[in-house]
Protein backbone atom coordinates (compact mmCIF):
# COMPACT_ATOMS: atom_id res chain seq x y z
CA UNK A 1 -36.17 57.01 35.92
CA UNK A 2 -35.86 53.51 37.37
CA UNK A 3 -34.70 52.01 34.14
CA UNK A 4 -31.76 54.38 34.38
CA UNK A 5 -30.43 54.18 38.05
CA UNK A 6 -28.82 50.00 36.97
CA UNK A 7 -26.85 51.93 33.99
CA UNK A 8 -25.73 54.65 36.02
CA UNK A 9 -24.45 52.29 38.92
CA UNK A 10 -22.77 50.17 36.49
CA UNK A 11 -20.88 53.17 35.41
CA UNK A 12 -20.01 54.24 38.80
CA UNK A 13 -18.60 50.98 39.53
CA UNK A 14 -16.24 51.15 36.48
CA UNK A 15 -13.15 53.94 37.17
CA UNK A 16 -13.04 56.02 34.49
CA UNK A 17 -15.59 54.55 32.86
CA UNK A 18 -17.02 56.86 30.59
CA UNK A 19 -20.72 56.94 28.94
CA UNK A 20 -19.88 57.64 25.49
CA UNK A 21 -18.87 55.53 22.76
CA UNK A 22 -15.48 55.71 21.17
CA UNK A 23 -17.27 57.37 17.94
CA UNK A 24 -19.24 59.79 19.85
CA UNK A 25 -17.75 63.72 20.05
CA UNK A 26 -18.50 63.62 23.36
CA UNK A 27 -16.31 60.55 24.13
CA UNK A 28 -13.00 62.93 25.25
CA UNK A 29 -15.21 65.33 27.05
CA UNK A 30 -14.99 65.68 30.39
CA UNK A 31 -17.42 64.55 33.23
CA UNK A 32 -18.37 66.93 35.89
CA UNK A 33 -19.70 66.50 38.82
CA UNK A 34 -22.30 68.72 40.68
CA UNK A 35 -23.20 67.87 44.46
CA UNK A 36 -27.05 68.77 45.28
CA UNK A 37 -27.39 70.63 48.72
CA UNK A 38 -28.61 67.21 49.66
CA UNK A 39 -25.38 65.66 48.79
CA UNK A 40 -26.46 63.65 45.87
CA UNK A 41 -23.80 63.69 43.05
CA UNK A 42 -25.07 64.29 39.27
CA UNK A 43 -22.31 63.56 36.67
CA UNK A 44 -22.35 65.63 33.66
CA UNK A 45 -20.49 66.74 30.51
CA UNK A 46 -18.64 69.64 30.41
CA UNK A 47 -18.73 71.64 27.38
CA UNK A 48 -16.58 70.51 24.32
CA UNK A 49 -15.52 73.94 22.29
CA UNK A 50 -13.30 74.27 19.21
CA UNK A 51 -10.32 76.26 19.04
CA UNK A 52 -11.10 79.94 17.77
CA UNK A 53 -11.91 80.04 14.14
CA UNK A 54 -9.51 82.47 13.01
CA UNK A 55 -6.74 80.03 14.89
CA UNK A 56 -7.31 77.37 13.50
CA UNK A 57 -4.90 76.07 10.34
CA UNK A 58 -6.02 73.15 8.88
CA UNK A 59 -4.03 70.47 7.57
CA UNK A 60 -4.06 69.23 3.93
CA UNK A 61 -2.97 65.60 4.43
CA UNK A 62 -5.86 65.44 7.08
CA UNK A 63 -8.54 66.65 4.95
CA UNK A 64 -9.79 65.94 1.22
CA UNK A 65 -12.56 68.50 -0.35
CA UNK A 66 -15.81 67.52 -0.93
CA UNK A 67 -18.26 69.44 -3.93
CA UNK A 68 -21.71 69.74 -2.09
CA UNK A 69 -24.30 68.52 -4.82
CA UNK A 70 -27.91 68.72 -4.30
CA UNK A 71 -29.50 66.31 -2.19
CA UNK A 72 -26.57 66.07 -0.02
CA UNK A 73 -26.64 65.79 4.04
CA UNK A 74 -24.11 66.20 6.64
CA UNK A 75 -25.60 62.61 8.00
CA UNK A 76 -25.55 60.96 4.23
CA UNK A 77 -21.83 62.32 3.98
CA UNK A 78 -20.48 60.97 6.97
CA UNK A 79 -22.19 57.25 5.63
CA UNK A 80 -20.13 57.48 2.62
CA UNK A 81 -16.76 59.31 3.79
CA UNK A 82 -17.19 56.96 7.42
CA UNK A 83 -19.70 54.07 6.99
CA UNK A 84 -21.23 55.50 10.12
CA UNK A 85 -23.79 58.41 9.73
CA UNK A 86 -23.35 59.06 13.28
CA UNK A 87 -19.89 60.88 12.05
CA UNK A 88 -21.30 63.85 10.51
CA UNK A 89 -19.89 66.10 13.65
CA UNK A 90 -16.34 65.33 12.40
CA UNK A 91 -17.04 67.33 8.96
CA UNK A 92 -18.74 70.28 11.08
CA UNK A 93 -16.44 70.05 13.34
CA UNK A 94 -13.41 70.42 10.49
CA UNK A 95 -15.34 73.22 8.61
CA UNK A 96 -16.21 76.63 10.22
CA UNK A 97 -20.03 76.13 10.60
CA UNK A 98 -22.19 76.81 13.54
CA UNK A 99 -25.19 74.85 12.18
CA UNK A 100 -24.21 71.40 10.49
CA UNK A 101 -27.02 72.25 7.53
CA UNK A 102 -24.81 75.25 6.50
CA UNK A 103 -22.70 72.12 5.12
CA UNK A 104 -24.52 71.49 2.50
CA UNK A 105 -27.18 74.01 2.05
CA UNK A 106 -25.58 75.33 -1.20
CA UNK A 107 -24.80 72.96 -4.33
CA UNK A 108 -21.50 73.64 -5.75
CA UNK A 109 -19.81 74.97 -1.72
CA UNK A 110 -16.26 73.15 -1.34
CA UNK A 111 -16.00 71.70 1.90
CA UNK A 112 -13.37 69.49 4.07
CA UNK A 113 -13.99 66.19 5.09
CA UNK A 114 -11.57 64.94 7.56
CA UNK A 115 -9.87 61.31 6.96
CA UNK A 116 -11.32 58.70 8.67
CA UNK A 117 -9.61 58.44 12.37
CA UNK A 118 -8.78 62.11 11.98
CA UNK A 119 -11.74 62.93 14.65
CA UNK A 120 -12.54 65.62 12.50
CA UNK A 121 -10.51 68.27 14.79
CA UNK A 122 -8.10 71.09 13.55
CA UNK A 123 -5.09 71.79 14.74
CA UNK A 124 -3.90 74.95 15.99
C-alpha cells in the first residue's frame, strides 16, 4: 500500500487530473468519491455503460468490416487496425458483444472495427 499513497497524492495535487491514459476506456469516466465514516475520501470510477443496443445506429464512415478468420483475437485486431493492442475495447465497444471473445469466436462472423480516433463508440 505504501508504494501507492506518492501516486495518489500526486494526483490529488493535480485538478482534474485524471488516472487514466488518453487510450484507456476509462479515460472519460467519471471519478467518484466515497467518504468513509472516518472521513477518509476514496476516489473511484463510476461505471461507463453503452447506449441501449437496440438504440444504437451505427455509422458507416466510422466503421469498416472486418471477416473474423481463425486465429484471430480482439487484442491481435486492435494491434493491426490501432498499433496498440490495448484498443481492443473500441471494437467491443462498436459491436453488440457482452464478452470481447464473442468477437472472434466464429471464422467467417463480419464485424465493425471503428476508425482509428473514432473511440470505438456509437452514436445514438
Amino acid at each position: 500500500m505504501a508504494d501507492i499513497e506518492p501516486y495518489e497524492n500526486a494526483l490529488d495535487a493535480i485538478p482534474g487530473a485524471h488516472p487514466y491514459p488518453r487510450s484507456s476506456r476509462y479515460h472519460d469516466a467519471e471519478i467518484g468519491v466515497h467518504r468513509q465514516a472516518d472521513g477518509t475520501e476514496v476516489r473511484y470510477v463510476k461505471r461507463r455503460l453503452l447506449p441501449p443496443l437496440d438504440q444504437l445506429d451505427l455509422l458507416d464512415d466510422e466503421t469498416r468490416p472486418h471477416t473474423v478468420s481463425s486465429g484471430d483475437r480482439p487484442d491481435l485486431l486492435a494491434q493491426r487496425y490501432f498499433g496498440d493492442p490495448a484498443q481492443w475495447w473500441q471494437i467491443a465497444d462498436a459491436n453488440p458483444v457482452l464478452d470481447p471473445r464473442e468477437l472472434t469466436d466464429e471464422a467467417g462472423k463480419v464485424i465493425e472495427v471503428p476508425l482509428p480516433g473514432g473511440r470505438g463508440e456509437r452514436r445514438v
